[in-house]
Protein backbone atom coordinates (compact mmCIF):
# COMPACT_ATOMS: atom_id res chain seq x y z
CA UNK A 1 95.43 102.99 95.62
CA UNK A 2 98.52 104.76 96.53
CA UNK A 3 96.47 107.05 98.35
CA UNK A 4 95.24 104.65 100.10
CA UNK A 5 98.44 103.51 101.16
CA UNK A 6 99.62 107.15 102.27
CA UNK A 7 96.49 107.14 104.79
CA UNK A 8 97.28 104.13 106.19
CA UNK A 9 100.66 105.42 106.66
CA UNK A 10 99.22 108.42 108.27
CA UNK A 11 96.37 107.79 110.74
CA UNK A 12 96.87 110.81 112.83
CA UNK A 13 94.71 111.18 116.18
CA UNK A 14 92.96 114.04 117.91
CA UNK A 15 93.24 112.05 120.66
CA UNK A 16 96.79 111.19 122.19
CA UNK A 17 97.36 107.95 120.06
CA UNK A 18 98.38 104.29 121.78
CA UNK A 19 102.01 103.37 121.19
CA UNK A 20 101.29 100.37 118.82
CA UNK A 21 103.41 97.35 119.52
CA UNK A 22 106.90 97.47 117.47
CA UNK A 23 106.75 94.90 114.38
CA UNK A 24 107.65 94.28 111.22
CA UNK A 25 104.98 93.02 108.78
CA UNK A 26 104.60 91.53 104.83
CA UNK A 27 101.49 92.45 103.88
CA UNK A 28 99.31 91.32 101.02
CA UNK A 29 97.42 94.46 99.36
CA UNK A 30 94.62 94.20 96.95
CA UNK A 31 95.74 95.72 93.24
CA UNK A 32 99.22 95.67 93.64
CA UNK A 33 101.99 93.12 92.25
CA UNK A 34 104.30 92.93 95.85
CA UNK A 35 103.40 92.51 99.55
CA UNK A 36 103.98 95.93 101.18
CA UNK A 37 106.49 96.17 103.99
CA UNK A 38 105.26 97.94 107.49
CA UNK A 39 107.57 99.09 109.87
CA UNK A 40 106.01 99.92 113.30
CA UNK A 41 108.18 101.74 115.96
CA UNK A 42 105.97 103.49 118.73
CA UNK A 43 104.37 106.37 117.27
CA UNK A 44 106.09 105.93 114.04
CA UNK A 45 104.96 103.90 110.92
CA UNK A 46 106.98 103.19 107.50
CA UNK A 47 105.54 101.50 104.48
CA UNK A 48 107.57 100.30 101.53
CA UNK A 49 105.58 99.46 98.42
CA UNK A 50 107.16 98.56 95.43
CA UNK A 51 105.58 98.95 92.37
CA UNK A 52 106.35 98.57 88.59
CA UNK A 53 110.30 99.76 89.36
CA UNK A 54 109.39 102.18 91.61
CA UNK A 55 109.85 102.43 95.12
CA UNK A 56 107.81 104.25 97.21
CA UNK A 57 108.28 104.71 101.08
CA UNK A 58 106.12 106.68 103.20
CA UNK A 59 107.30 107.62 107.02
CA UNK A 60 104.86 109.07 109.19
CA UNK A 61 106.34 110.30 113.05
CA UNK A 62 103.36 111.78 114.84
CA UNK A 63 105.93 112.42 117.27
CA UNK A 64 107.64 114.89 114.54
CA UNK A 65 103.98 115.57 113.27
CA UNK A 66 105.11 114.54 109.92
CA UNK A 67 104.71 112.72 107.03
CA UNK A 68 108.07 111.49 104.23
CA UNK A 69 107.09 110.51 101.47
CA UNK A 70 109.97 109.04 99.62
CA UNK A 71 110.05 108.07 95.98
CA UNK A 72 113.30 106.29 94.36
CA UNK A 73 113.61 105.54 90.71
CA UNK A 74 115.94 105.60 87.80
CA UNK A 75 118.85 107.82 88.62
CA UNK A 76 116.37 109.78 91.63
CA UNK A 77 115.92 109.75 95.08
CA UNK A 78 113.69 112.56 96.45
CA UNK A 79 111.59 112.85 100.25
CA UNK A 80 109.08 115.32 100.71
CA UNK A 81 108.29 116.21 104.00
CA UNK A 82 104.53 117.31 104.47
CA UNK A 83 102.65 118.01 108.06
CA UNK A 84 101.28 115.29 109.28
CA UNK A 85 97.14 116.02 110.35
CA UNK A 86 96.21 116.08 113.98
CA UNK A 87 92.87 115.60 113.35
CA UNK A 88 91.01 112.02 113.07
CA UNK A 89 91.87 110.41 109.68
CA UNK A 90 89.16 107.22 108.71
CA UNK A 91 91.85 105.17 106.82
CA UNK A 92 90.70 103.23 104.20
CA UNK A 93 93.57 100.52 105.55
CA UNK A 94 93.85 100.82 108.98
CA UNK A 95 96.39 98.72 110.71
CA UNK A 96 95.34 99.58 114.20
CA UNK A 97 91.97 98.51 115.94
CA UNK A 98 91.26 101.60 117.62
CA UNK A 99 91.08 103.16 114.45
CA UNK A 100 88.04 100.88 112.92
CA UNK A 101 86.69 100.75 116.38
CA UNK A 102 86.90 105.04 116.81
CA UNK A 103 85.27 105.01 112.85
CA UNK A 104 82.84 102.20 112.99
CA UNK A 105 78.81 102.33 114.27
CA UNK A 106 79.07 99.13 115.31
CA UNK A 107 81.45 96.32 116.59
CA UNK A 108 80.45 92.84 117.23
CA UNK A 109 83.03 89.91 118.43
CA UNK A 110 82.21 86.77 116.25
CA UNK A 111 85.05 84.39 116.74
CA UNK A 112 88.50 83.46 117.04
CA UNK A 113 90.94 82.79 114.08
CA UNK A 114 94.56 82.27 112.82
CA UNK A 115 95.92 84.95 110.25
CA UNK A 116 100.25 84.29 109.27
CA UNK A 117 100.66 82.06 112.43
CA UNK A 118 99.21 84.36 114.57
CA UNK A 119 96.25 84.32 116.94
CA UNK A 120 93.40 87.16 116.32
CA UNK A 121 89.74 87.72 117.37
CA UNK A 122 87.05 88.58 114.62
CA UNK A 123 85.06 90.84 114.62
CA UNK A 124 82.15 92.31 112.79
CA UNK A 125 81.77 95.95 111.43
CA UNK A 126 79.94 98.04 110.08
CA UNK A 127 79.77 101.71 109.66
CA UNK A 128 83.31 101.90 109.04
CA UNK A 129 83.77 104.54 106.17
CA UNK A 130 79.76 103.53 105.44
CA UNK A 131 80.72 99.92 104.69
CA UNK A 132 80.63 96.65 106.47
CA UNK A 133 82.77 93.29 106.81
CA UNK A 134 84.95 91.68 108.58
CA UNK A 135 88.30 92.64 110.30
CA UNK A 136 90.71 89.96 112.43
CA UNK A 137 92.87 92.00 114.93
CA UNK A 138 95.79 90.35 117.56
CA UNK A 139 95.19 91.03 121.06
CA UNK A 140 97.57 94.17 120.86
CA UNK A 141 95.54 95.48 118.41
CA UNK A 142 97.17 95.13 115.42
CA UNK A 143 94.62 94.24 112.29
CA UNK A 144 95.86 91.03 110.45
CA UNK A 145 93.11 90.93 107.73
CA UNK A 146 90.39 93.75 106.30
CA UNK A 147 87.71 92.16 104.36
CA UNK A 148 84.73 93.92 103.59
CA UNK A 149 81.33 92.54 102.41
CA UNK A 150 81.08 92.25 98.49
CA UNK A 151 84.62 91.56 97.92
CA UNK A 152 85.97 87.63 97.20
CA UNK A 153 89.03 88.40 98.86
CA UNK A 154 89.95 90.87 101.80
CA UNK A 155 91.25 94.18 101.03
CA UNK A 156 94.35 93.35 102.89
CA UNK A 157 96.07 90.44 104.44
CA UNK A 158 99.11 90.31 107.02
CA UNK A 159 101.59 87.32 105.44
CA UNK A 160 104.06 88.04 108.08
CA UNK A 161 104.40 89.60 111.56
CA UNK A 162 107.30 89.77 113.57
CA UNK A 163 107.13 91.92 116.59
CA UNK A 164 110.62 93.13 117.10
CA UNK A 165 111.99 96.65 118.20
CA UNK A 166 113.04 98.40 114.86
CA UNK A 167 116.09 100.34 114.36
CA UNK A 168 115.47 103.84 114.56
CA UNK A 169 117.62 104.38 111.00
CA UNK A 170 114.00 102.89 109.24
CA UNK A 171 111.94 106.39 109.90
CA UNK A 172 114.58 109.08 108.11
CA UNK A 173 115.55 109.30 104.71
CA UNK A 174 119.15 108.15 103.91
CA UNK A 175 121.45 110.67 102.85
CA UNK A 176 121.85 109.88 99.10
CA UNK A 177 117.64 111.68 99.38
CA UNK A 178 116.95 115.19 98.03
CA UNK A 179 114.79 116.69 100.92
CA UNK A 180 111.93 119.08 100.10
CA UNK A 181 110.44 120.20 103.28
CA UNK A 182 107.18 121.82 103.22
CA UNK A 183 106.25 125.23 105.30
CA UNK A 184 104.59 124.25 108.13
CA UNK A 185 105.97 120.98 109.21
CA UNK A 186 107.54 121.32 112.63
CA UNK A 187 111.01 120.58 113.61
CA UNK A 188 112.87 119.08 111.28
CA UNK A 189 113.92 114.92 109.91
CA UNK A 190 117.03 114.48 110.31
CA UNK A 191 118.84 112.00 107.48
CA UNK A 192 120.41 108.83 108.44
CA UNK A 193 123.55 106.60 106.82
CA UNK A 194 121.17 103.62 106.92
CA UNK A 195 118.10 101.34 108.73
CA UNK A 196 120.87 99.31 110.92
């Protein structure tokens, strides 16, 4: 599952991506104990998930073209900084729209529904990753639920949403992080005294 969670920290784009809306968001994820904790910033995305007293944060900048993934537990703290793929990535938990809609055979509009006090259209897919369901996405895009067929509850659920600018000091590691960098990524991330 944590795999799962990297991808949907990572949906990199052949195309040139939308900016996504900036929000924060508690989301419910099937299999693990804790919501997860999404951090959307333009073409930056960092998930939190904290699991069984470990913490691990994963920071993908397709502006950077990278991807931190940052574990902290115990006495360590360590990032690794891997390229982030330009090609098309199916995630099996996409946040954004575009990415079922780019992924899926076929789309079809079935209603109208409230997700975490927010308003979102339904729709039904299928094709997506060779499966079918349901998905409930805000008008900006943003997917509040992911339920696909044969499951009693969705995949995922949003139980909080909170469009808000966020501070920039949420997408680099903090200093007290051992980097590893990985050949290949370009530029470099920067380390910051803390999210603001």
């Amino acid at each position: 599952m944590l795999i799962a969670i990297c991808a949907m920290a990572a949906p990199g784009q052949a195309q040139t991506p939308r900016v996504s809306p900036d929000y924060h968001a508690r989301v419910w994820v099937a299999g693990f104990e804790t919501p997860v904790e999404i951090r959307q910033s333009g073409l930056r995305r960092r998930i939190e998930v904290a699991q069984g007293g470990l913490i691990q944060t994963y920071i993908a900048d397709r502006v950077r073209g990278s991807l931190t993934v940052m574990t902290a537990g115990g006495q360590g703290r360590v990032a690794f900084v891997f390229p982030l793929p330009r090609e098309e990535q199916l995630s099996p938990l996409p946040l954004d729209l575009l990415v079922i809609e780019r992924g899926a055979a076929r789309m079809t509009r079935t209603g109208a529904s409230n997700i975490a006090g927010r308003s979102c259209q339904r729709y039904r897919y299928s094709g997506y990753l060779g499966r079918a369901g349901s998905v409930c996405a805000t008008r900006e895009g943003i997917v509040l639920e992911l339920h696909p067929d044969g499951r009693r509850r969705p995949l995922y659920q949003v139980l909080s949403l909170t469009p808000a600018r966020q501070a920039p000091g949420w997408f680099a590691p903090t200093p007290d992080y051992q980097l590893a960098v990985l050949p290949g990524v370009g530029g470099t991330v920067g380390t910051v005294s803390g999210a603001d």
